[in-house]
N, C-alpha and C. Protein backbone atom coordinates (compact mmCIF):
# COMPACT_ATOMS: atom_id res chain seq x y z
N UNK A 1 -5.73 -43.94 -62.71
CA UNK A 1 -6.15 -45.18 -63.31
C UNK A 1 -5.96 -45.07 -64.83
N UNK A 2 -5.17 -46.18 -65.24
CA UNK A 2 -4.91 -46.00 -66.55
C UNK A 2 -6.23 -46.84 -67.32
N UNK A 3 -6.60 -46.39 -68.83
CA UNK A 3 -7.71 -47.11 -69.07
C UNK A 3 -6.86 -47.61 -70.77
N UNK A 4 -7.61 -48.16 -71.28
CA UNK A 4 -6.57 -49.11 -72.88
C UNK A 4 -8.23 -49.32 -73.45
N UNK A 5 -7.96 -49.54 -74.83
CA UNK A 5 -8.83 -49.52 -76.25
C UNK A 5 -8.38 -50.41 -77.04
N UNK A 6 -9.23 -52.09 -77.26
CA UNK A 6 -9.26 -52.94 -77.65
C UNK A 6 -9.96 -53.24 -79.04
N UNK A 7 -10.03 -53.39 -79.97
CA UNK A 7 -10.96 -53.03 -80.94
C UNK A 7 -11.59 -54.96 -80.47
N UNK A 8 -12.70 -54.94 -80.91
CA UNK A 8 -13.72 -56.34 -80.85
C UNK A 8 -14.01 -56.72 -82.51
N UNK A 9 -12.85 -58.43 -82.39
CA UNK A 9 -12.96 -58.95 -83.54
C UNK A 9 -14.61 -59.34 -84.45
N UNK A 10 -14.43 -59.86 -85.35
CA UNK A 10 -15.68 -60.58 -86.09
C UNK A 10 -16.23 -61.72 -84.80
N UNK A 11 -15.46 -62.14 -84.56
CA UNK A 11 -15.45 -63.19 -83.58
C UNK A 11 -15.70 -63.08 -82.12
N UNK A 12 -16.07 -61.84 -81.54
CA UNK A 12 -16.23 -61.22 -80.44
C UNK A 12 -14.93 -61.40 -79.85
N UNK A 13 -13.87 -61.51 -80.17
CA UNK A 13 -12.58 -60.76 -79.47
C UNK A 13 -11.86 -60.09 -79.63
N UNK A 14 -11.57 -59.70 -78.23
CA UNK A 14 -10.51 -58.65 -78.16
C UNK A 14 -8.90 -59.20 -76.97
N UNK A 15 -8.01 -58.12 -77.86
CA UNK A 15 -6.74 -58.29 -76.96
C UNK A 15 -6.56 -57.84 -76.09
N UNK A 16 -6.19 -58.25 -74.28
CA UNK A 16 -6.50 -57.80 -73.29
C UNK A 16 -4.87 -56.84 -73.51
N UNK A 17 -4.87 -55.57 -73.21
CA UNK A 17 -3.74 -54.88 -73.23
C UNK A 17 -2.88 -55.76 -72.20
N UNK A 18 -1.06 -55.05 -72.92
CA UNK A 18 0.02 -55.81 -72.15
C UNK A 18 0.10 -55.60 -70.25
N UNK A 19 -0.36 -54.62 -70.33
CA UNK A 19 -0.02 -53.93 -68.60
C UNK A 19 -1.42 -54.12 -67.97
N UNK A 20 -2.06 -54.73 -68.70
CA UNK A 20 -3.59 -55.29 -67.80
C UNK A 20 -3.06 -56.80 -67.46
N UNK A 21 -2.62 -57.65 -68.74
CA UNK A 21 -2.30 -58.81 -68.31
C UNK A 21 -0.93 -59.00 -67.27
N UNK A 22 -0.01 -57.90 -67.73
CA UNK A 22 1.07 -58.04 -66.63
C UNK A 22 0.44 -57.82 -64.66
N UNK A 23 -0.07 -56.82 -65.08
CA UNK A 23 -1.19 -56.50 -63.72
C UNK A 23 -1.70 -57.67 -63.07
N UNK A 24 -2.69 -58.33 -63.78
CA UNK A 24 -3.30 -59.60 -63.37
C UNK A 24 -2.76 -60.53 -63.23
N UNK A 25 -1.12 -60.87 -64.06
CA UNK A 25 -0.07 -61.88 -63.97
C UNK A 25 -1.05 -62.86 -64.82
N UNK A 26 -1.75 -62.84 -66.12
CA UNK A 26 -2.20 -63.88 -66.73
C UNK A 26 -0.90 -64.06 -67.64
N UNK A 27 -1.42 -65.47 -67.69
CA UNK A 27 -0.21 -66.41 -68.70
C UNK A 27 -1.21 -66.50 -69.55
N UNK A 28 -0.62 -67.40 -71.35
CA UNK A 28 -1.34 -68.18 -71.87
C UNK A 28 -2.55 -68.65 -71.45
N UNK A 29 -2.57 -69.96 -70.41
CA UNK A 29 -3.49 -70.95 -70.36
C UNK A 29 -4.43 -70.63 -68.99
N UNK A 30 -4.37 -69.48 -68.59
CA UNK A 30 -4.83 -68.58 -67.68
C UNK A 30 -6.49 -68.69 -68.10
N UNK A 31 -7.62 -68.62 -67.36
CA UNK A 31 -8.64 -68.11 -67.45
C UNK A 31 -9.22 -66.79 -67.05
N UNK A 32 -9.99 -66.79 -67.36
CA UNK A 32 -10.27 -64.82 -66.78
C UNK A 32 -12.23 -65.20 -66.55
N UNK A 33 -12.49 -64.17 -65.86
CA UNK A 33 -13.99 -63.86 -65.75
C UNK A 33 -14.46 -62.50 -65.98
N UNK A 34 -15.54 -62.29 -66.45
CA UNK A 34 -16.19 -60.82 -66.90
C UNK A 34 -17.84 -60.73 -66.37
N UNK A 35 -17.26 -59.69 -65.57
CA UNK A 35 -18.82 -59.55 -64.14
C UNK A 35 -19.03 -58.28 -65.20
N UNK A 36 -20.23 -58.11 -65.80
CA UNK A 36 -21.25 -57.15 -66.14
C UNK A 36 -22.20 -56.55 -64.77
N UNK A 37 -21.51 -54.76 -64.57
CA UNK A 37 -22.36 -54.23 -63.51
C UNK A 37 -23.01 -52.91 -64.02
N UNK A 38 -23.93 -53.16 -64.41
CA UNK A 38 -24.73 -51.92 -64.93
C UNK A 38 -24.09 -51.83 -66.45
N UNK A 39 -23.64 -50.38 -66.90
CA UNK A 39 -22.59 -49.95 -67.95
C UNK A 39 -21.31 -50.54 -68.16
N UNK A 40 -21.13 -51.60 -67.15
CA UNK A 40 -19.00 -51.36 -66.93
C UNK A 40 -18.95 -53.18 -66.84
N UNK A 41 -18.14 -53.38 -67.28
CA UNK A 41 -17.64 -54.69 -67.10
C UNK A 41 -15.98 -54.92 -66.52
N UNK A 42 -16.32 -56.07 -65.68
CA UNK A 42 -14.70 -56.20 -64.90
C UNK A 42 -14.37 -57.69 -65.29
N UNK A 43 -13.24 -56.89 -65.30
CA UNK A 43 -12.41 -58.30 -65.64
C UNK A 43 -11.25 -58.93 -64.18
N UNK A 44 -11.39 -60.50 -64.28
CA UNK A 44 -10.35 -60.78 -63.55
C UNK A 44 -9.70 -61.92 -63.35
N UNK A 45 -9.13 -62.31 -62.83
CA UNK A 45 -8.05 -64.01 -63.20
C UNK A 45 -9.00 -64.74 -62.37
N UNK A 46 -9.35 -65.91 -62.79
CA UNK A 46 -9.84 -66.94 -61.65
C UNK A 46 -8.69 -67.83 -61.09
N UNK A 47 -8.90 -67.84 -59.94
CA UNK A 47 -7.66 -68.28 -59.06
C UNK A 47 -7.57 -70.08 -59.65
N UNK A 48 -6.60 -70.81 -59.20
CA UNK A 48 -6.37 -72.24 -59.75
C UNK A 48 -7.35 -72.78 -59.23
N UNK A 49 -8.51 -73.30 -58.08
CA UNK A 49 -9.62 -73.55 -58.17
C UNK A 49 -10.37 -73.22 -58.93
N UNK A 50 -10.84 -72.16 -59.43
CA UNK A 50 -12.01 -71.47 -60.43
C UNK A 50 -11.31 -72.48 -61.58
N UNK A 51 -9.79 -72.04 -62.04
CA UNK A 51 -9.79 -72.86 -63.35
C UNK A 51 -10.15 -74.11 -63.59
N UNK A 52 -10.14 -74.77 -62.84
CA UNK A 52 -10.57 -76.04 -62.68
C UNK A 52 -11.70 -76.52 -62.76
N UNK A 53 -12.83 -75.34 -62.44
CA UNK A 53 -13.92 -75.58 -62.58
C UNK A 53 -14.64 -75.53 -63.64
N UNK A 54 -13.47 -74.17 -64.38
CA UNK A 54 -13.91 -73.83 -65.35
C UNK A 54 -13.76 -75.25 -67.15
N UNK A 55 -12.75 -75.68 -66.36
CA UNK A 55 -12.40 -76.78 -67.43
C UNK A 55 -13.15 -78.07 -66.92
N UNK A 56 -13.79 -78.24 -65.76
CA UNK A 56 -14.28 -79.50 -65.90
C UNK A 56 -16.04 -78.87 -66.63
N UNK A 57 -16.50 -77.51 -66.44
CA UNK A 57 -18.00 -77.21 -66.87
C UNK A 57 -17.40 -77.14 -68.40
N UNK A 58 -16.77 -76.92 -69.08
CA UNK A 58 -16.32 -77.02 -70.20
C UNK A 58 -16.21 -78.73 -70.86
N UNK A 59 -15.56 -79.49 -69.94
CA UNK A 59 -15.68 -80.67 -70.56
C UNK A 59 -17.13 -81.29 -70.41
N UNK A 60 -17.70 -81.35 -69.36
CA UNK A 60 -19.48 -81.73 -69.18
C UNK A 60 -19.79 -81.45 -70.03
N UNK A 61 -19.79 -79.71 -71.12
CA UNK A 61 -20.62 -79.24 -72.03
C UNK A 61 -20.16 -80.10 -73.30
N UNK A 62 -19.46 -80.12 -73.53
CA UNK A 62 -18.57 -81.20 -74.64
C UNK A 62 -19.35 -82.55 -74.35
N UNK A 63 -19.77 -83.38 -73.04
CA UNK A 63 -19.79 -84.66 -73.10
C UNK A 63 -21.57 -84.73 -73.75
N UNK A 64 -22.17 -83.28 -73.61
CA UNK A 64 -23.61 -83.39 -73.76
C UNK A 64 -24.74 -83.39 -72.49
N UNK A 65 -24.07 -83.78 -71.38
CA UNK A 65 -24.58 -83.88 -69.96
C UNK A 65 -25.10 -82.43 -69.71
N UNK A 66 -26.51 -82.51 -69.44
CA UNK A 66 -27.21 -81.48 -69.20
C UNK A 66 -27.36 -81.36 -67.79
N UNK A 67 -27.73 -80.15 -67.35
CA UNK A 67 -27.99 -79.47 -66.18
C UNK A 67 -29.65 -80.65 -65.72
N UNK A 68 -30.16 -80.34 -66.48
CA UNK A 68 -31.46 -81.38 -66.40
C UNK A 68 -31.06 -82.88 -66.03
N UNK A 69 -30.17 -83.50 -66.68
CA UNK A 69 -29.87 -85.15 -66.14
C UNK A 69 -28.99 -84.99 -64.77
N UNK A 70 -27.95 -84.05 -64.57
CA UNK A 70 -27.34 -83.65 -63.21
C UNK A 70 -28.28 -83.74 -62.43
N UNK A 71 -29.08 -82.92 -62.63
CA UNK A 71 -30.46 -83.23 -61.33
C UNK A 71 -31.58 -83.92 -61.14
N UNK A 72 -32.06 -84.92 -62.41
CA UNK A 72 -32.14 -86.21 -62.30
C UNK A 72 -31.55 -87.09 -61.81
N UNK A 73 -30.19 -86.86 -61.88
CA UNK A 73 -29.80 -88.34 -61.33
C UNK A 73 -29.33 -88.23 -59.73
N UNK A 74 -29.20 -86.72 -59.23
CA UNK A 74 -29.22 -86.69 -57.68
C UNK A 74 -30.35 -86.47 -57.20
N UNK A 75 -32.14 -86.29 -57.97
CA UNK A 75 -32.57 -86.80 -56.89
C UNK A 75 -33.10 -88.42 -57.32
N UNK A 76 -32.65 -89.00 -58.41
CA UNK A 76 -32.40 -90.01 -58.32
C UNK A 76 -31.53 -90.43 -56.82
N UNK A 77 -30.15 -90.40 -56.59
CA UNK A 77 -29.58 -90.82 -55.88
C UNK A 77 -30.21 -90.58 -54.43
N UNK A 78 -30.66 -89.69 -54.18
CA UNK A 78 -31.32 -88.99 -52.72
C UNK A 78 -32.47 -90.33 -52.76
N UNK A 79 -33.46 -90.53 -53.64
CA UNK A 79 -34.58 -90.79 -53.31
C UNK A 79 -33.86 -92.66 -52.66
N UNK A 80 -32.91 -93.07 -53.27
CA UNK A 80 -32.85 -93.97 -53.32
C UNK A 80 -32.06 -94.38 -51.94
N UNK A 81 -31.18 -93.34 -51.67
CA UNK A 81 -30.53 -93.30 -50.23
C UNK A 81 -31.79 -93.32 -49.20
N UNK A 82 -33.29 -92.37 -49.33
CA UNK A 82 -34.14 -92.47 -48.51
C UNK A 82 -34.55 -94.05 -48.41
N UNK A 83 -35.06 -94.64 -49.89
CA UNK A 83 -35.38 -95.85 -49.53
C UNK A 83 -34.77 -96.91 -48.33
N UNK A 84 -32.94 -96.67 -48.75
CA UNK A 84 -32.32 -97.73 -48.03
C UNK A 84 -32.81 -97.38 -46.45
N UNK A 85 -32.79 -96.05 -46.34
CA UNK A 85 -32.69 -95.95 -44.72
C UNK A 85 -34.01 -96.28 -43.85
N UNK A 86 -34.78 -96.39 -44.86
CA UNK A 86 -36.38 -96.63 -44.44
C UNK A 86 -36.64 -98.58 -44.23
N UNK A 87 -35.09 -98.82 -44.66
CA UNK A 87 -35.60 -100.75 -44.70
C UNK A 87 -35.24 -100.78 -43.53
């Protein structure tokens, strides 16, 4: 197992070495994830679903839409689906 030494910018980044990203096949516009297990952190590509997810929780955070009104307004929607079914 080969291991690589990244120095960590002002900015908390670092450059993922060339033969990690060739490994993983990240491009540019690629996303990645970092699972913290104990001491060690892993890195890995999120498949084209994950990215997707990852750019629509990215745009929500941009629009201001909180985790709190998300679940206001479904059990908004629930309570209101109970009503209908109760007429």
């Amino acid at each position: 197992m080969a291991t690589y030494v990244s120095k960590v910018t002002s900015a908390g980044q670092v450059t993922i070495p060339k033969d990690v990203r060739e490994a993983l096949d990240l491009d540019d516009d690629d996303y990645v994830e970092f699972a913290c297990v104990g001491a060690a952190v892993f890195l890995r590509k999120l498949r084209a679903r994950e990215d997707r997810v990852a750019v629509i929780r990215a745009k929500v955070r941009r629009s201001g839409l909180t985790r709190e009104r998300v679940d206001r307004i479904v059990e908004e929607t629930r309570e209101e689906m109970r009503r209908k079914r109760r007429r």
